[in-house]
C-alpha atoms as a PDB file:
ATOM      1  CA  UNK A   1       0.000   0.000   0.000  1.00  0.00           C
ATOM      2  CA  UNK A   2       1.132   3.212  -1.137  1.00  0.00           C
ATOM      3  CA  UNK A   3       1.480   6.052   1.440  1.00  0.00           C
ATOM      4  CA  UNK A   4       0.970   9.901   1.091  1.00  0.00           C
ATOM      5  CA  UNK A   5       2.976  12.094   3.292  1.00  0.00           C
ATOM      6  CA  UNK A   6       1.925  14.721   4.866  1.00  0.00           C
ATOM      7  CA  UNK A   7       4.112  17.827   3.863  1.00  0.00           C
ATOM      8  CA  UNK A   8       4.315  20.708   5.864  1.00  0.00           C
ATOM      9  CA  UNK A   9       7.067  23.314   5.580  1.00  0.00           C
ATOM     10  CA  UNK A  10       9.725  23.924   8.205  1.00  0.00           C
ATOM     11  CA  UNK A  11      11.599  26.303   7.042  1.00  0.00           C
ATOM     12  CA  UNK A  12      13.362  28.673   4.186  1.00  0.00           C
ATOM     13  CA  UNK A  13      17.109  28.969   4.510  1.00  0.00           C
ATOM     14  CA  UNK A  14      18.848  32.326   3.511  1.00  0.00           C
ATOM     15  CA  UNK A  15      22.767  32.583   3.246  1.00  0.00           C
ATOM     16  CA  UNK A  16      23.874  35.833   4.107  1.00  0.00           C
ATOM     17  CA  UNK A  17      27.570  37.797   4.676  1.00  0.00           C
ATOM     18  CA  UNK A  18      25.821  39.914   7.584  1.00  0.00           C
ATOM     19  CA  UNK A  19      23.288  37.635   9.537  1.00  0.00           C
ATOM     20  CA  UNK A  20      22.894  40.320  12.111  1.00  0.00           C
ATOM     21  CA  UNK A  21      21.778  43.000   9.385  1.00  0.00           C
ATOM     22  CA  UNK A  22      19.770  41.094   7.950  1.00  0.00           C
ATOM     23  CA  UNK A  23      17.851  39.710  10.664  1.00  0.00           C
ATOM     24  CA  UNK A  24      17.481  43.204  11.349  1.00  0.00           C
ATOM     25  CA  UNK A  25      15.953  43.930   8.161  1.00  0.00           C
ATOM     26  CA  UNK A  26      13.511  40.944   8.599  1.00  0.00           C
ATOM     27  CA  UNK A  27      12.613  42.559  12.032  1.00  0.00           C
ATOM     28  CA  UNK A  28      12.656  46.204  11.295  1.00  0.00           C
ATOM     29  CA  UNK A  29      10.914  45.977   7.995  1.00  0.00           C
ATOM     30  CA  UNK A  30       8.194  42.901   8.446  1.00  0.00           C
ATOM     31  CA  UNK A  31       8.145  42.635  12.313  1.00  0.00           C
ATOM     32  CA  UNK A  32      10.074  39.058  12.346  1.00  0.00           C
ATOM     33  CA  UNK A  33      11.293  37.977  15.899  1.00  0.00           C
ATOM     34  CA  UNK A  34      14.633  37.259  15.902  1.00  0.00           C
ATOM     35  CA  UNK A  35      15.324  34.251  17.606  1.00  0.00           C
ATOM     36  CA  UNK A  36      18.962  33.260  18.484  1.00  0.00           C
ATOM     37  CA  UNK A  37      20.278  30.321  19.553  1.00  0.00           C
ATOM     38  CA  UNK A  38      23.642  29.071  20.215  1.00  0.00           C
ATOM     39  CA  UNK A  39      26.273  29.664  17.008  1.00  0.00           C
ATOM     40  CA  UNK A  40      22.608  30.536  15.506  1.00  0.00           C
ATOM     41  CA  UNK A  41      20.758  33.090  14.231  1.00  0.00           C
ATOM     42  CA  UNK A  42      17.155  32.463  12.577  1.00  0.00           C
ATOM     43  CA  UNK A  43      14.199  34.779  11.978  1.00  0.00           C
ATOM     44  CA  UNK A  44      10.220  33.451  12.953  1.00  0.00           C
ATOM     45  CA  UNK A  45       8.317  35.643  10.689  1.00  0.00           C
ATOM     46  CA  UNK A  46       4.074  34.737  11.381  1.00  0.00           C
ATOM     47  CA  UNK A  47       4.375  30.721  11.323  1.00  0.00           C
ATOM     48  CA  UNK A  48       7.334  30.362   9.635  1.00  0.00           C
ATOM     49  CA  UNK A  49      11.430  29.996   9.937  1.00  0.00           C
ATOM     50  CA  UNK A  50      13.898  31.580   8.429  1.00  0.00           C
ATOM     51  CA  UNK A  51      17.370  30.008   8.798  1.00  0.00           C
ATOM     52  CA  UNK A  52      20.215  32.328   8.400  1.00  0.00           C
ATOM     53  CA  UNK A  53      23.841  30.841   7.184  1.00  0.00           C
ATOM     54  CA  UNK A  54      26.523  33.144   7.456  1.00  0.00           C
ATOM     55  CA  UNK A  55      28.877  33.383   4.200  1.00  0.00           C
ATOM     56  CA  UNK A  56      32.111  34.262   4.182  1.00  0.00           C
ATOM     57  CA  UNK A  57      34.847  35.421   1.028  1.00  0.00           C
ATOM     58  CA  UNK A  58      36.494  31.565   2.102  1.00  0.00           C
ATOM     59  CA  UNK A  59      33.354  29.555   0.980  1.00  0.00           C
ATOM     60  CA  UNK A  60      33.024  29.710  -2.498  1.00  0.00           C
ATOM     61  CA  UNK A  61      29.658  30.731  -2.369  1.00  0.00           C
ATOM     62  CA  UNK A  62      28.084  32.334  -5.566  1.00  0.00           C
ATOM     63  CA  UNK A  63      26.605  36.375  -5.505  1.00  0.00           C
ATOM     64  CA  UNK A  64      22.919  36.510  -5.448  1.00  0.00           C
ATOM     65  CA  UNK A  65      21.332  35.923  -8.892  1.00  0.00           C
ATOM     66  CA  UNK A  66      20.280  39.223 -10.897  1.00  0.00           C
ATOM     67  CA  UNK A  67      15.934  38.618 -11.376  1.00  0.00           C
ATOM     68  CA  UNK A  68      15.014  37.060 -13.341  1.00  0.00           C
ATOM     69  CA  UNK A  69      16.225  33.346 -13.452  1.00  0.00           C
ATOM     70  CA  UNK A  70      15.451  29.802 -13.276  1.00  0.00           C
ATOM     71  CA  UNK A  71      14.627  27.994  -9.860  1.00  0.00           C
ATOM     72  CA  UNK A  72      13.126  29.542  -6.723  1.00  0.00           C
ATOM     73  CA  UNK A  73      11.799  32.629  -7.905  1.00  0.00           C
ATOM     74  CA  UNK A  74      10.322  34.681  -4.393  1.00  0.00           C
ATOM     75  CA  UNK A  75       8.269  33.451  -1.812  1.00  0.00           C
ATOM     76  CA  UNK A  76       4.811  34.411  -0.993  1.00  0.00           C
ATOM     77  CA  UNK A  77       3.429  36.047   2.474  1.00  0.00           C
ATOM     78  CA  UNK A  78      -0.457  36.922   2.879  1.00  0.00           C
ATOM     79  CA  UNK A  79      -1.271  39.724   4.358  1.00  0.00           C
ATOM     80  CA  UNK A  80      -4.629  42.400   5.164  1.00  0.00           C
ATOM     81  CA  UNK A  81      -4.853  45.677   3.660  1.00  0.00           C
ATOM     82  CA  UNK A  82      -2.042  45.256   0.861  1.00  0.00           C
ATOM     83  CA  UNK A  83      -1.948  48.884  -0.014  1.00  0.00           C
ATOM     84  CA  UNK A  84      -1.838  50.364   3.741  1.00  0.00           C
ATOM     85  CA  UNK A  85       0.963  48.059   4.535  1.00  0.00           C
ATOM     86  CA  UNK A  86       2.837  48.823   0.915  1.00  0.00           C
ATOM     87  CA  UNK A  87       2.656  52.385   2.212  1.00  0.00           C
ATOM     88  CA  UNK A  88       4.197  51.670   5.324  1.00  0.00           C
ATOM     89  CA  UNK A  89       7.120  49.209   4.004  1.00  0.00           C
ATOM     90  CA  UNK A  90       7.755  52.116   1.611  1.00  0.00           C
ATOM     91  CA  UNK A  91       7.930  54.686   4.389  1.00  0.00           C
ATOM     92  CA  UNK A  92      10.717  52.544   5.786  1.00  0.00           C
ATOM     93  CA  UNK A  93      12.603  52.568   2.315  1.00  0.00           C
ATOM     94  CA  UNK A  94      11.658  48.952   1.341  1.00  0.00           C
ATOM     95  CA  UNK A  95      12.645  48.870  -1.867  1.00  0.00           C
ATOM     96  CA  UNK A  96       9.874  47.203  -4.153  1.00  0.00           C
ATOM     97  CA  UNK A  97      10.068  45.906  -7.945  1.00  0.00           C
ATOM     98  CA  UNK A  98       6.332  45.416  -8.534  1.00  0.00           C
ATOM     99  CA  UNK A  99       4.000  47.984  -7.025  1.00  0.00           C
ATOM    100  CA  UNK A 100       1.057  46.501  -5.600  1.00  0.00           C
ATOM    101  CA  UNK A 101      -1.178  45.818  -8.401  1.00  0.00           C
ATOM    102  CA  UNK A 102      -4.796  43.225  -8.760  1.00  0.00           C
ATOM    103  CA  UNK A 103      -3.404  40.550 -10.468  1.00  0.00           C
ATOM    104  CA  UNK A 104      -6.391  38.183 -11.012  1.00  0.00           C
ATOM    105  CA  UNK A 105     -10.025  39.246 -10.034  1.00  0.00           C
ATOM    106  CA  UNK A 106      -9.923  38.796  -6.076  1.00  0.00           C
ATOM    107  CA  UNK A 107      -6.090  38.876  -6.063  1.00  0.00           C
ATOM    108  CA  UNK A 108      -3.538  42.268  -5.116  1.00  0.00           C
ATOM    109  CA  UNK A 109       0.255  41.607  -4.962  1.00  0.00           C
ATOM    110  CA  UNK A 110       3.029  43.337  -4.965  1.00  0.00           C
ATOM    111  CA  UNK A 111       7.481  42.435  -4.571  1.00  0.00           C
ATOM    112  CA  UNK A 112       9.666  43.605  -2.474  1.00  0.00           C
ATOM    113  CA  UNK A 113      13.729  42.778  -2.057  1.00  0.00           C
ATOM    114  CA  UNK A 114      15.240  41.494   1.092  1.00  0.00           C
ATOM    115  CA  UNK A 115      18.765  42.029   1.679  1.00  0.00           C
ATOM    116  CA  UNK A 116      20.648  39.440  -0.648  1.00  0.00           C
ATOM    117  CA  UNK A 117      18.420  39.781  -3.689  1.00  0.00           C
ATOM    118  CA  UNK A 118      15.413  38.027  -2.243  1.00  0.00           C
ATOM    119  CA  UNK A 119      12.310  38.546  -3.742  1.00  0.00           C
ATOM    120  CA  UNK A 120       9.254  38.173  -1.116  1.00  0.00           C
ATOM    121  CA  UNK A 121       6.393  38.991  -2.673  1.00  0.00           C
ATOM    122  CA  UNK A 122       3.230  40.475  -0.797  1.00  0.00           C
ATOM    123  CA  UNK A 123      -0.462  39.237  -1.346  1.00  0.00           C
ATOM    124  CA  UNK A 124      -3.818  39.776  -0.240  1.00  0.00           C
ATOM    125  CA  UNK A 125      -6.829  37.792  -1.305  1.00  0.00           C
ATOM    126  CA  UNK A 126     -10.104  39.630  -1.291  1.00  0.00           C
ATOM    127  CA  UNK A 127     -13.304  39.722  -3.579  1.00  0.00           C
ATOM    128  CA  UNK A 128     -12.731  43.394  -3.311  1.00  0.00           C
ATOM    129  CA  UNK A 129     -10.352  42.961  -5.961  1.00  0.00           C
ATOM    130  CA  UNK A 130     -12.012  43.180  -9.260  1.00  0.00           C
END
């Protein structure tokens, strides 16, 4: 008999040269808790974790892509009121690539970068939408 896991997610893992700023930035700019641990530093932003790896000129690691390019392309976070809180991410100099527009009827977005080229992109889902 053939079983179906149950998949729930963990986490999303961010590599970063300056895990204190940009925990900071998760905090300052979404209202993440940072949550440190020992030789750890991770971000709990509504439900979810955000690991942070620290990267240093030694590893080898590769810059951030440029957008656009193949494989994970943002992630996704709901929120209420997409247009009040565009206006206050914006009033804290979040820097966004896609204004908040209605995407679909009963769908607003809008992108935003995190430190290291990450795209998060905002979303509210509301018949108000047309």
């Amino acid at each position: 008999m053939s079983v179906t896991p149950n998949y729930t997610w963990d986490h999303v893992h961010i590599r970063t040269p300056n895990v204190e700023a940009t925990a900071q930035w998760f905090a300052d700019m979404l209202g993440a808790e940072i949550v440190r641990a020992p030789g750890r530093v991770n971000i709990k932003l509504g439900d979810a974790m955000i690991f942070l790896a620290p990267v240093t000129p030694d590893m080898g690691v590769n810059p951030p892509p440029v957008t656009p390019y193949q494989g994970l392309d943002h992630f996704g976070l709901s929120v209420t009121d997409i247009d009040a809180v565009a206006a206050s991410l914006k009033a804290k100099g979040v820097e966004f690539t896609k204004e908040p527009f209605t995407l679909n009827p009963g769908v607003r977005i809008c992108f935003i970068r995190a430190p290291q080229g990450v795209s998060i992109e905002l979303l509210e889902r509301n018949e108000k939408y047309q």
